[in-house]
Protein backbone atom coordinates (compact mmCIF):
# COMPACT_ATOMS: atom_id res chain seq x y z
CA UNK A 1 114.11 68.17 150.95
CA UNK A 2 115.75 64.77 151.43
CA UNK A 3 115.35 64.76 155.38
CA UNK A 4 113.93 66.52 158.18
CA UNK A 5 113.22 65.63 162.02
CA UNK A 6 111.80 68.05 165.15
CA UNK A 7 112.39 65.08 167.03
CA UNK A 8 108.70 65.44 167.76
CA UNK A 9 108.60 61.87 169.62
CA UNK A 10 111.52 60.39 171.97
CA UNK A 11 112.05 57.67 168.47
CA UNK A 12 113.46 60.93 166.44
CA UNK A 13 116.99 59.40 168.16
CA UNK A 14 116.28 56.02 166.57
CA UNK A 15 117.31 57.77 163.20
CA UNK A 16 120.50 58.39 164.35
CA UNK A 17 123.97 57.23 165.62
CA UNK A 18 125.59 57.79 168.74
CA UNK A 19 129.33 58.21 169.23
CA UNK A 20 128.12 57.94 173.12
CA UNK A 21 124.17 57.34 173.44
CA UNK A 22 124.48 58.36 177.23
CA UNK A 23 125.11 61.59 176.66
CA UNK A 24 121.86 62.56 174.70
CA UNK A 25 118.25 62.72 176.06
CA UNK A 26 115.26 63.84 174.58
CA UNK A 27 112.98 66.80 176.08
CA UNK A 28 110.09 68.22 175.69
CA UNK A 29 108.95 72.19 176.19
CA UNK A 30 105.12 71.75 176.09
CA UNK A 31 104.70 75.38 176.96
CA UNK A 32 106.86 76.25 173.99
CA UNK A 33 105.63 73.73 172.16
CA UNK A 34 108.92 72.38 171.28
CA UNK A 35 110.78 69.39 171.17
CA UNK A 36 115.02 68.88 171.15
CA UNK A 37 117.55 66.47 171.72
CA UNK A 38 120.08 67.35 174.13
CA UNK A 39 123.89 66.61 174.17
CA UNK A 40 125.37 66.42 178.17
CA UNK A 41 128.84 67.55 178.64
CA UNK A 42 131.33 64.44 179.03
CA UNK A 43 130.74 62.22 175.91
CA UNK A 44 133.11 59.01 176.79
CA UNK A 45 133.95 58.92 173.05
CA UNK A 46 137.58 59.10 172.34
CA UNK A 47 137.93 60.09 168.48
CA UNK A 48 140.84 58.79 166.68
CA UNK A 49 142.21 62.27 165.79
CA UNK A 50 141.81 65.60 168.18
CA UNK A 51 138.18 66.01 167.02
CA UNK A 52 134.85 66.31 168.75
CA UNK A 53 133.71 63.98 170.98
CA UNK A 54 129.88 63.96 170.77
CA UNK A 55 128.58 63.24 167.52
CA UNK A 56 124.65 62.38 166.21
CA UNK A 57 124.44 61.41 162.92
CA UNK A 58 121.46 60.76 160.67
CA UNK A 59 121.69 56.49 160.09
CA UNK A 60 120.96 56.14 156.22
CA UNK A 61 121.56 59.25 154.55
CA UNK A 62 124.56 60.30 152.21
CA UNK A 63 124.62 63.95 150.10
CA UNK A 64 127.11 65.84 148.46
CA UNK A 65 125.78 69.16 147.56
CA UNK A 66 123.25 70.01 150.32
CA UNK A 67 121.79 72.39 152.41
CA UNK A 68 121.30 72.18 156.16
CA UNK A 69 119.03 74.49 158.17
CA UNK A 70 118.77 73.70 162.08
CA UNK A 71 117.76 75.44 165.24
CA UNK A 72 120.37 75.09 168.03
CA UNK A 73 121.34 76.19 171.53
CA UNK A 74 124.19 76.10 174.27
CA UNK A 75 123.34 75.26 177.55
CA UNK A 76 127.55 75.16 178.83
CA UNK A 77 127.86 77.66 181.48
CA UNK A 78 129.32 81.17 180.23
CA UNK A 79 132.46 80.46 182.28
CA UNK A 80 133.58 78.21 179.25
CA UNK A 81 134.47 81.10 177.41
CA UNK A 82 136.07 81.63 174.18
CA UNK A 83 135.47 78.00 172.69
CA UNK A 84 131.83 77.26 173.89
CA UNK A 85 130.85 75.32 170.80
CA UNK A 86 128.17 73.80 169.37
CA UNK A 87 128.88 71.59 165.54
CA UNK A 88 127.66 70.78 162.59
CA UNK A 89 128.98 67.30 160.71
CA UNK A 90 129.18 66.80 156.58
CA UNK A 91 131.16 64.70 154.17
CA UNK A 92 131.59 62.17 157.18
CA UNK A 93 132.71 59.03 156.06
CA UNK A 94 134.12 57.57 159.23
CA UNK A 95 135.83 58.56 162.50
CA UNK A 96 139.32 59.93 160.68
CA UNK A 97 137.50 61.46 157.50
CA UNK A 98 134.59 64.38 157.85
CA UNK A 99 134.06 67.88 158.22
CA UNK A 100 132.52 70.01 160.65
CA UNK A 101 131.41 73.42 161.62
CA UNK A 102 132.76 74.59 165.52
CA UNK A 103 130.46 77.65 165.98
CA UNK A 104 132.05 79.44 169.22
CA UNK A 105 132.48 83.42 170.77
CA UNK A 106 135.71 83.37 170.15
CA UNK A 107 137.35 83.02 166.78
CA UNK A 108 141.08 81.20 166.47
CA UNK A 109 143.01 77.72 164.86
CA UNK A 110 141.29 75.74 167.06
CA UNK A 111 137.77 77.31 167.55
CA UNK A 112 134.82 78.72 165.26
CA UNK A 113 136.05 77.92 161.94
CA UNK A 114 135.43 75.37 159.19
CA UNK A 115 137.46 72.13 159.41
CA UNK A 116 138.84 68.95 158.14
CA UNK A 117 139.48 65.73 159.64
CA UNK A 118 141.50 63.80 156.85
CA UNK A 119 143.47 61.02 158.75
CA UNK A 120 145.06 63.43 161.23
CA UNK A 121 144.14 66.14 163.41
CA UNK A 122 141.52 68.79 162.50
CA UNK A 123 142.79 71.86 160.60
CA UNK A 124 141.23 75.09 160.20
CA UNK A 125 139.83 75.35 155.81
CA UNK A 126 138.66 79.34 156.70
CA UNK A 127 140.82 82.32 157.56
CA UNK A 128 140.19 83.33 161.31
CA UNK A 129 136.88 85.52 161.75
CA UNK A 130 137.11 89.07 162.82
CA UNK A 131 134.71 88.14 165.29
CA UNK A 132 132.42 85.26 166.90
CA UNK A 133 128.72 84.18 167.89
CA UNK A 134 126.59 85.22 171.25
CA UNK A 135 124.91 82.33 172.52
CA UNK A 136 122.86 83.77 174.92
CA UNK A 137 120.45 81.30 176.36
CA UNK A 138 117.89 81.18 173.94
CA UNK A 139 117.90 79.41 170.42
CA UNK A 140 119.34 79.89 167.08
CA UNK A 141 119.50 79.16 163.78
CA UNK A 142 122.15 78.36 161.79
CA UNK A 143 122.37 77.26 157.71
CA UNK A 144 124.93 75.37 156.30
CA UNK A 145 125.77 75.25 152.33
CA UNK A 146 127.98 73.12 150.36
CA UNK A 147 128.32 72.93 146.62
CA UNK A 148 131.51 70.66 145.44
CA UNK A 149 132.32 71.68 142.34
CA UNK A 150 132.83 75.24 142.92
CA UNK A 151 134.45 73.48 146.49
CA UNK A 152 132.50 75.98 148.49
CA UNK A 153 131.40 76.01 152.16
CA UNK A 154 129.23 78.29 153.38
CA UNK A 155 127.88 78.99 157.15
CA UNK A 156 124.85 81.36 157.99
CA UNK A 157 124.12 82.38 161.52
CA UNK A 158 120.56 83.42 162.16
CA UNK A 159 119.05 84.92 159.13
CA UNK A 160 122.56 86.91 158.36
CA UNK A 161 122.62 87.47 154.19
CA UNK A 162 126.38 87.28 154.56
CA UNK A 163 128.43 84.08 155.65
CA UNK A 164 129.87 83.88 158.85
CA UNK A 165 132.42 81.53 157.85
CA UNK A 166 133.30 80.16 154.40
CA UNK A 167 136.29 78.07 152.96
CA UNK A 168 137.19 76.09 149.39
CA UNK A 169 137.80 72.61 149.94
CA UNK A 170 136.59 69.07 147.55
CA UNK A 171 138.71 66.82 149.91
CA UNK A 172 135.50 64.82 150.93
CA UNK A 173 132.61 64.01 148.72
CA UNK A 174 129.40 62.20 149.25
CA UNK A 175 128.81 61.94 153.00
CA UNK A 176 126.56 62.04 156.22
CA UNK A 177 125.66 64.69 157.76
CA UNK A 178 125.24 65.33 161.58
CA UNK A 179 125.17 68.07 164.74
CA UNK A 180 126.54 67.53 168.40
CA UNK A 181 129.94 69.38 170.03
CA UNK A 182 132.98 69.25 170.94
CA UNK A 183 133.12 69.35 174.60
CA UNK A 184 130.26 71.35 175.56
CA UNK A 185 126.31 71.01 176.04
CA UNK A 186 123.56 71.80 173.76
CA UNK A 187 120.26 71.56 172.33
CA UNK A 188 119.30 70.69 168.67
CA UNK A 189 115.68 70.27 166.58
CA UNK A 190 114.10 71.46 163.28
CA UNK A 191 116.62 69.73 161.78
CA UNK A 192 116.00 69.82 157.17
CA UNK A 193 118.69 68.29 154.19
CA UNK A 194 117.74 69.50 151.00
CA UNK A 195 119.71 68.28 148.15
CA UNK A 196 119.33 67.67 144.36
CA UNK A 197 120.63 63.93 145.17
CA UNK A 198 120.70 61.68 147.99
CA UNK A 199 121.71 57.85 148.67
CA UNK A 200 120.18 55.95 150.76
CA UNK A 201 121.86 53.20 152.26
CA UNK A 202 122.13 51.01 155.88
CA UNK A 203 125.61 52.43 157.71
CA UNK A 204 126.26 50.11 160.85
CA UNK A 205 127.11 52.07 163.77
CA UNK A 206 130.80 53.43 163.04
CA UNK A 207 131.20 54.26 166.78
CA UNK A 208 130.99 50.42 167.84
């Protein structure tokens, strides 16, 4: 394991950039014993490609192959629809280069899929999925694997033995990894990188 953070204490965020720090607060459940950052709908971020707008990512950390295991929620009102999202960030090297995983109900080009940002707009890297997730209104869990040289990506959705979504791609390689949405509202903790290497390095905040 190369990084993990419940965000236990309100300086969890202090390990991580912003696209727009107003948008997140930190909360705690002590009845649940649990602790989360939360993402508020209406990030004032404007991307420099139709991509999400409200992005945490983890400061000083770079992987290539990796795994990613986090516990996530939606809190955007069911009248969203189709594309109430939640995402996961990887291979992001700035603002017009990463990808991410949309994880929504309903399954199309634009939503619940694997994609690339690569100096344009996003594109879809996995064929459309027969079907979508159920947020509900409590938590979930969701796994994310990546191994370049096979160019495999690989999403798990609580527990699931089989991929929800998968796609080839070695566009991107080394890269930070991150979690937020791309319109919507949402809750994120238990966040763990395991990888067989890592860098470490200081990244100035690419959203200033």
């Amino acid at each position: 394991m190369v990084y993990s953070q419940d965000f236990a204490t309100q300086g969890g965020r202090n390990e991580l950039h912003f696209s727009d720090p107003e948008a997140w607060d930190w909360y705690m459940d002590a009845a649940a014993a649990r602790t989360w950052l939360e993402v508020h709908e209406g990030s004032d971020y404007d991307p420099p490609q139709r991509s999400p707008r409200a992005i945490a990512l983890v400061r000083d950390l770079e992987v290539r192959d990796f795994v990613l295991e986090l516990d996530l929620a939606s809190t955007a009102p069911e009248d969203r629809g189709a594309h109430r999202d939640l995402c996961i960030f990887f291979g992001w090297q700035d603002p017009s280069h990463f990808y991410y995983v949309h994880l929504a109900p309903g399954p199309d080009e634009r939503a619940h899929n694997i994609f690339l940002v690569d100096g344009a707009d996003r594109r879809p890297l996995a064929e459309v999925a027969a079907e979508g997730i159920d947020w509900g209104e409590g938590w979930h869990h969701v796994r994310v694997e990546r191994e370049l040289t096979q160019g495999s990506i690989r999403v798990f959705f609580d527990g699931g033995r089989e991929p929800i979504l998968k796609a080839w791609d070695r566009s991107l390689d080394w890269g930070r990894i991150g979690f937020g949405t791309f319109d919507d509202s949402g809750r994120f903790t238990d966040l763990h990188i395991f990888a067989p290497e890592a860098r470490l390095a200081h990244h100035a905040d690419p959203f200033r």
